[in-house]
Protein backbone atom coordinates (compact mmCIF):
# COMPACT_ATOMS: atom_id res chain seq x y z
CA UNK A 1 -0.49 -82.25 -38.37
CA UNK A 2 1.36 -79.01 -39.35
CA UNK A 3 4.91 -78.33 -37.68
CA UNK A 4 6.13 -75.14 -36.99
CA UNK A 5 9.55 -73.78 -36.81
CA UNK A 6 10.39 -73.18 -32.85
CA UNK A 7 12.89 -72.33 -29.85
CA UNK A 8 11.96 -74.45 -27.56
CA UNK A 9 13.85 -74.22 -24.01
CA UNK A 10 13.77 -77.05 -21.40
CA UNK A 11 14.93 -76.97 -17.83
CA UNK A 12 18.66 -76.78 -17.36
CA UNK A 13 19.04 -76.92 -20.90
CA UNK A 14 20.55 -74.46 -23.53
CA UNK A 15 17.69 -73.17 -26.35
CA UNK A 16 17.42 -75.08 -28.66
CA UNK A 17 15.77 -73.88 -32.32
CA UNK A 18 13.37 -76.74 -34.06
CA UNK A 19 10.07 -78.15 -35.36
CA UNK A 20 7.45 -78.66 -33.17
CA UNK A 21 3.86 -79.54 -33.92
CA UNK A 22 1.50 -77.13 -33.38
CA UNK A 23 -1.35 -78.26 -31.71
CA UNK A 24 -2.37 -77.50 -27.96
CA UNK A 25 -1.66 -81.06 -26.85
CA UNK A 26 2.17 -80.60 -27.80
CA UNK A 27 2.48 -77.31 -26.09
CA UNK A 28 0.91 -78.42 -22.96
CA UNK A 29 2.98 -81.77 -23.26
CA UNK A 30 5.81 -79.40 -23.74
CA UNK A 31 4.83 -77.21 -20.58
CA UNK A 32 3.55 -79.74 -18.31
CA UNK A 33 0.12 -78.38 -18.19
CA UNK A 34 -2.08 -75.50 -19.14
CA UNK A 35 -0.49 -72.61 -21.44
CA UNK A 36 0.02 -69.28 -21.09
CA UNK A 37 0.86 -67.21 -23.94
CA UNK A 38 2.55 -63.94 -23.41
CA UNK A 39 4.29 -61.94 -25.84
CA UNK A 40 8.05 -62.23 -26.31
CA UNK A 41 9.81 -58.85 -25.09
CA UNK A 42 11.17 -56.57 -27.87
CA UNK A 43 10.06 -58.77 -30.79
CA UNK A 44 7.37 -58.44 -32.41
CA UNK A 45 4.48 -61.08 -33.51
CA UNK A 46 6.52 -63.59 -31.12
CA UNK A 47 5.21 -64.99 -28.12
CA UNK A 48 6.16 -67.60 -25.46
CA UNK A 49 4.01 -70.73 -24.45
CA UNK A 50 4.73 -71.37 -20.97
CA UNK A 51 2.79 -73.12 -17.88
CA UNK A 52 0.43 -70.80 -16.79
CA UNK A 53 0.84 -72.10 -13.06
CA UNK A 54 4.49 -73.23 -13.26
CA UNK A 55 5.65 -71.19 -10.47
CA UNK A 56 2.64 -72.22 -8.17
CA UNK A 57 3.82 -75.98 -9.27
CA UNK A 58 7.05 -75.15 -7.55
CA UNK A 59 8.66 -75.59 -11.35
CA UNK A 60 12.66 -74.40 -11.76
CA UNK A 61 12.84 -71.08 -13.22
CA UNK A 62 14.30 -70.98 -16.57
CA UNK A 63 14.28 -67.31 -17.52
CA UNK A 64 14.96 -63.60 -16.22
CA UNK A 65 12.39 -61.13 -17.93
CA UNK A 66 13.41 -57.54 -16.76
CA UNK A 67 10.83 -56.16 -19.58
CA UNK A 68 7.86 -57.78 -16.77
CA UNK A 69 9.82 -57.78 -14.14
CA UNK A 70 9.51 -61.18 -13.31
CA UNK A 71 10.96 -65.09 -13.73
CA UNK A 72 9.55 -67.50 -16.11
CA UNK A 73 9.52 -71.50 -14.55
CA UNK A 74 9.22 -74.35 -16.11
CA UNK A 75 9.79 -75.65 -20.26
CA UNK A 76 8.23 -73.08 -22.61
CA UNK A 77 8.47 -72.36 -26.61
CA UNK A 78 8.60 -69.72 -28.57
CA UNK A 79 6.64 -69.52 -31.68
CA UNK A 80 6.04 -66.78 -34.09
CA UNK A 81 1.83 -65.42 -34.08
CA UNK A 82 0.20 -64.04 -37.13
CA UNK A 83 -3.35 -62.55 -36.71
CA UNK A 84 -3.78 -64.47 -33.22
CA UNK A 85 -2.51 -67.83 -34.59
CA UNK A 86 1.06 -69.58 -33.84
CA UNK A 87 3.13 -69.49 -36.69
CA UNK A 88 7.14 -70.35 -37.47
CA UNK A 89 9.37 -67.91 -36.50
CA UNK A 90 11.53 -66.37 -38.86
CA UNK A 91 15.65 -67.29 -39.20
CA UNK A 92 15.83 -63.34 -37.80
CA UNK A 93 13.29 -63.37 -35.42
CA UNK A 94 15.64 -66.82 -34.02
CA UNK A 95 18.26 -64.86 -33.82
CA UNK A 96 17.06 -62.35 -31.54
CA UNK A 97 15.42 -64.44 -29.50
CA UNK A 98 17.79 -66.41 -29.01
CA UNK A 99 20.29 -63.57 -27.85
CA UNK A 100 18.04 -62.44 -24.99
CA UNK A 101 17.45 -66.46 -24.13
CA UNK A 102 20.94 -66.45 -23.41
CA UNK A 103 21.32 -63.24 -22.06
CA UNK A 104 18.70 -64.06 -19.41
CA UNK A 105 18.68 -67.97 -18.93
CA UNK A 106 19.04 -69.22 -15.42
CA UNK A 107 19.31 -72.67 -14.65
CA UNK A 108 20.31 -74.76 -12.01
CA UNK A 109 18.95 -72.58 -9.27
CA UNK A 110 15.84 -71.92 -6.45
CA UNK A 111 13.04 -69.53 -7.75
CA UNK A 112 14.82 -66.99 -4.40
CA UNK A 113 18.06 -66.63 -6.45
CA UNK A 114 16.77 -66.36 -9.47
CA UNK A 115 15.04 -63.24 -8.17
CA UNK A 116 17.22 -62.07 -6.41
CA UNK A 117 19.16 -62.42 -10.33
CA UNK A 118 16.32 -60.25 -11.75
CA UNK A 119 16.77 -57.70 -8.97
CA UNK A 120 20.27 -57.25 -10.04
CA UNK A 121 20.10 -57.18 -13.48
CA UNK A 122 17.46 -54.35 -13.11
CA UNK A 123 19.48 -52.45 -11.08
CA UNK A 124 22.52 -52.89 -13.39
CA UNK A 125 20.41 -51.85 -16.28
CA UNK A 126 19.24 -48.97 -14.72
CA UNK A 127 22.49 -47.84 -14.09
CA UNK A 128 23.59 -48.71 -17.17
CA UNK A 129 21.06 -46.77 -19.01
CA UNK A 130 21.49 -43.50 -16.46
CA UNK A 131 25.03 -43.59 -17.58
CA UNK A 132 24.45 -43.03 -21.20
């Protein structure tokens, strides 16, 4: 079974950067049911694996993704993709994930204020980026 080189972030729990075996029954283990891939903002060949019905499952939301718009729910990983297969991610390609994870975790919190999070953090980047 080949292992992969992952973030992996868990509800109410910081990012954490590790092998993971890279098979569809770990992800979905990982995710609590059926994956979703979509690709990780501003990096390229990186993608999340998250539960593609998490938020109809009523799961906590986890991250803020202005880029979409929207709130992730629920465990996910982040892997690395080469020529539509999952692959480790690179010690750089960590390290900017991992900045926006913590820029934009949420824990602790209802799916309502986590949007109403998103909401601000738009605005505040907007103004932010009309200022410069």
């Amino acid at each position: 079974m080949e292992k992969i080189k992952a973030i992996v972030k868990k509800v109410n729990q910081e990012p954490a950067a590790m092998e993971i075996d890279n098979t569809l029954d770990s992800y979905q283990n990982l995710v609590g049911g059926y994956i979703e891939m979509i690709p990780f903002p501003n990096v390229k060949n990186v993608c999340i694996i998250l539960n593609e019905e998490g938020k109809l499952d009523g799961l906590e939301p986890t991250l803020l993704v202005p880029e979409y718009k929207d709130v992730l729910a629920g465990n996910f990983a982040v892997v690395g993709t080469k020529d539509g297969d999952t692959v480790s991610l690179s010690d750089q390609q960590i390290e900017r994930c991992n900045k926006y994870l913590q820029k934009y975790h949420v824990s602790n919190t209802d799916m309502l204020t986590a949007y109403d999070a998103l909401q601000f953090t738009l605005a505040h980047e907007k103004t932010e980026a009309e200022a410069e």
